[in-house]
C-alpha atoms as a PDB file:
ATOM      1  CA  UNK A   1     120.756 122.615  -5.108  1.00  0.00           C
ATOM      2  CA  UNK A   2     119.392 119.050  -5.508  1.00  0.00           C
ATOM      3  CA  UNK A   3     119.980 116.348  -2.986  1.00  0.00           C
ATOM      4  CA  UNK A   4     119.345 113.043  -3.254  1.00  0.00           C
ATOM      5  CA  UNK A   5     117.979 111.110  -0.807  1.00  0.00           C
ATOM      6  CA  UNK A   6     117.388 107.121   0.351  1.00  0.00           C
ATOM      7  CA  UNK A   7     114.313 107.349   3.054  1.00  0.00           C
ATOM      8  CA  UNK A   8     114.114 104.298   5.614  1.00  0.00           C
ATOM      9  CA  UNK A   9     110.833 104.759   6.720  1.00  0.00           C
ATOM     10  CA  UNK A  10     109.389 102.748   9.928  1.00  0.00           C
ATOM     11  CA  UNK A  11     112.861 102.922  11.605  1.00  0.00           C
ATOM     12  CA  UNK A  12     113.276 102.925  15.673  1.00  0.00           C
ATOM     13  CA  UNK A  13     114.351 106.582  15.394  1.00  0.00           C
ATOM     14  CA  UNK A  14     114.694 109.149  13.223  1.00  0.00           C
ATOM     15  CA  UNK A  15     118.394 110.265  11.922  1.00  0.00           C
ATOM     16  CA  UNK A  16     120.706 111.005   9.179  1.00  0.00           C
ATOM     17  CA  UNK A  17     122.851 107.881   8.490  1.00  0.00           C
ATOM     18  CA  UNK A  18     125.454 109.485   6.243  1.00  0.00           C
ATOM     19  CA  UNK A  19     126.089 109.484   2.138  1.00  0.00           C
ATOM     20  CA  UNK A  20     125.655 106.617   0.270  1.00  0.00           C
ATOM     21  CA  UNK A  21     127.818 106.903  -2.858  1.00  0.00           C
ATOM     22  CA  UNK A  22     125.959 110.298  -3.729  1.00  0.00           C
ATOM     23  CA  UNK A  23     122.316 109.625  -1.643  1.00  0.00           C
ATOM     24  CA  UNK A  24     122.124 110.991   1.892  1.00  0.00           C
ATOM     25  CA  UNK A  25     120.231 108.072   3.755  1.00  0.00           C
ATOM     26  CA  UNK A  26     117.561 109.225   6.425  1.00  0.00           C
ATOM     27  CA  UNK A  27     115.761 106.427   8.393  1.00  0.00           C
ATOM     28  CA  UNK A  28     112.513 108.374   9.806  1.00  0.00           C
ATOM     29  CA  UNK A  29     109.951 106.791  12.684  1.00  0.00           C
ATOM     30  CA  UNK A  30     107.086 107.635  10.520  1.00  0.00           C
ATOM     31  CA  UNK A  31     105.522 105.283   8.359  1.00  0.00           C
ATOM     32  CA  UNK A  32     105.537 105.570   4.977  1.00  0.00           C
ATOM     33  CA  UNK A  33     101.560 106.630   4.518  1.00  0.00           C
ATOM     34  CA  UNK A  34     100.028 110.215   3.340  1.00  0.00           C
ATOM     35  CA  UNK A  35     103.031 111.838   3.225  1.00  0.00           C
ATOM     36  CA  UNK A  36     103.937 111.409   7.207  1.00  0.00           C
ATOM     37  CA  UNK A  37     107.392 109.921   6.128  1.00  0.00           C
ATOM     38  CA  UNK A  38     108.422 112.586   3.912  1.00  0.00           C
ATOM     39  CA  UNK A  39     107.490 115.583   5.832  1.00  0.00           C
ATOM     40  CA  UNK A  40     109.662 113.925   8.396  1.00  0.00           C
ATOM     41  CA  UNK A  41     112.681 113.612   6.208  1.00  0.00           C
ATOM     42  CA  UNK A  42     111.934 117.581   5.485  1.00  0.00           C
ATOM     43  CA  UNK A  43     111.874 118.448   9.303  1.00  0.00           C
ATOM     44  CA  UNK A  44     115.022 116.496  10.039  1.00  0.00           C
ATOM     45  CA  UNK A  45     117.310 117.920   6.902  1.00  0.00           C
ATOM     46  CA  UNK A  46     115.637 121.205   7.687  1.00  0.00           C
ATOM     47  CA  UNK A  47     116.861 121.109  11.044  1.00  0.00           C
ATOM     48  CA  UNK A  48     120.744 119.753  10.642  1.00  0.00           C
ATOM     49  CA  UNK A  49     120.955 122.483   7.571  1.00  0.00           C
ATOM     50  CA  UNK A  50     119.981 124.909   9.942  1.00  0.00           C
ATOM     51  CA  UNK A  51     117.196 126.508   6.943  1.00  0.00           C
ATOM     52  CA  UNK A  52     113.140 126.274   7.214  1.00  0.00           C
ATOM     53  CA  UNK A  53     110.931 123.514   5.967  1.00  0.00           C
ATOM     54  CA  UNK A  54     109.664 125.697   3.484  1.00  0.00           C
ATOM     55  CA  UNK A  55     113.216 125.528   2.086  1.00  0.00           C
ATOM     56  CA  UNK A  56     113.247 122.061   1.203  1.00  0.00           C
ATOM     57  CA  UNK A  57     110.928 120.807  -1.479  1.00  0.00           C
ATOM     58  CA  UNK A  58     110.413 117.561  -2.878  1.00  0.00           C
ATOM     59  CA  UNK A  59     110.871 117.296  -6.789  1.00  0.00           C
ATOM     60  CA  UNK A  60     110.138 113.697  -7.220  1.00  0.00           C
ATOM     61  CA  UNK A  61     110.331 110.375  -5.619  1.00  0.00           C
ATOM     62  CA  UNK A  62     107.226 111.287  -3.113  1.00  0.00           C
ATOM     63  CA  UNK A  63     106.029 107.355  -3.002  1.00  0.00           C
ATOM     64  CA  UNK A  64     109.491 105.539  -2.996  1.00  0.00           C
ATOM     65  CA  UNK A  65     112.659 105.278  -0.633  1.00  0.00           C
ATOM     66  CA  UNK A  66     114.768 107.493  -3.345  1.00  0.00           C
ATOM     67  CA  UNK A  67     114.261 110.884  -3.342  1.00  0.00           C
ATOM     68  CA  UNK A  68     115.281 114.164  -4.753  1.00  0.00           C
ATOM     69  CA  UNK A  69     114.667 117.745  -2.960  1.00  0.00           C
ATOM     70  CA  UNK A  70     115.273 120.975  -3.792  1.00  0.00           C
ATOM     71  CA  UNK A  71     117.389 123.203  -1.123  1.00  0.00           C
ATOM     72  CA  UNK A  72     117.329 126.572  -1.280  1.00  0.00           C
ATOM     73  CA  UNK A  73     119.310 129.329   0.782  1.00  0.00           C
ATOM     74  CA  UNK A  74     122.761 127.414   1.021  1.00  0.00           C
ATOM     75  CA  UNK A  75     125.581 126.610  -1.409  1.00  0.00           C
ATOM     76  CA  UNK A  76     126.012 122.847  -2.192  1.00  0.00           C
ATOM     77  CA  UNK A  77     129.834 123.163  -0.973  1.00  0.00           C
ATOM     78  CA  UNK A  78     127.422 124.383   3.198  1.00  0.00           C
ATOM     79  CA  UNK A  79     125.434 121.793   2.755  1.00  0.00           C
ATOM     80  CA  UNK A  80     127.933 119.155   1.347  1.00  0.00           C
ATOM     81  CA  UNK A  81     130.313 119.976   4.793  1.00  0.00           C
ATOM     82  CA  UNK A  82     127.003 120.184   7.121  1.00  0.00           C
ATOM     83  CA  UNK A  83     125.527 117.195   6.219  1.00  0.00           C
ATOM     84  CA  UNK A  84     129.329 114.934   6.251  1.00  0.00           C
ATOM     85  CA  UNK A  85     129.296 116.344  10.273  1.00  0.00           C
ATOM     86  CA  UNK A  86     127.916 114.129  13.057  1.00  0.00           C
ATOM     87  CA  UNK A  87     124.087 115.355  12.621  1.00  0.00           C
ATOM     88  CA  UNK A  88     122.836 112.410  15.284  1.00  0.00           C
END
């Protein structure tokens, strides 16, 4: 499944906002340099899908706020009802 994702990079803590028409926004502590904001944004959907970071890969978007990974291991209907729970 792809998921689509607006990054806030910089913010005072990490967390999954909620959906934005069909983007899930994630504001991450790390700054947006070599990468450190977007292996964040893999640890934290990693971790409220329940999956490993190796099951998350980032297709494109790698040096702006809108993103698109790749999920593997769960149906988009899991990770549709996951991600729409209180993941704070």
């Amino acid at each position: 499944m792809k998921l689509k994702v607006k990054v806030v990079p910089g913010a005072s803590r990490t967390e999954i906002v909620g959906w934005l028409g069909d983007e899930l926004k994630v504001r991450v502590i790390a700054v947006p340099e070599k990468g450190k904001a977007n292996t964040a944004v893999v640890k934290v959907l990693a971790m409220a899908l329940g999956i490993a970071n190796s099951d998350i890969k980032l297709l494109s978007g790698a040096t702006f706020q809108h993103k698109t990974f790749e999920i593997n291991g769960l149906e988009d209907t899991v990770i549709a009802k996951l991600m729409s729970a209180d993941l704070t």
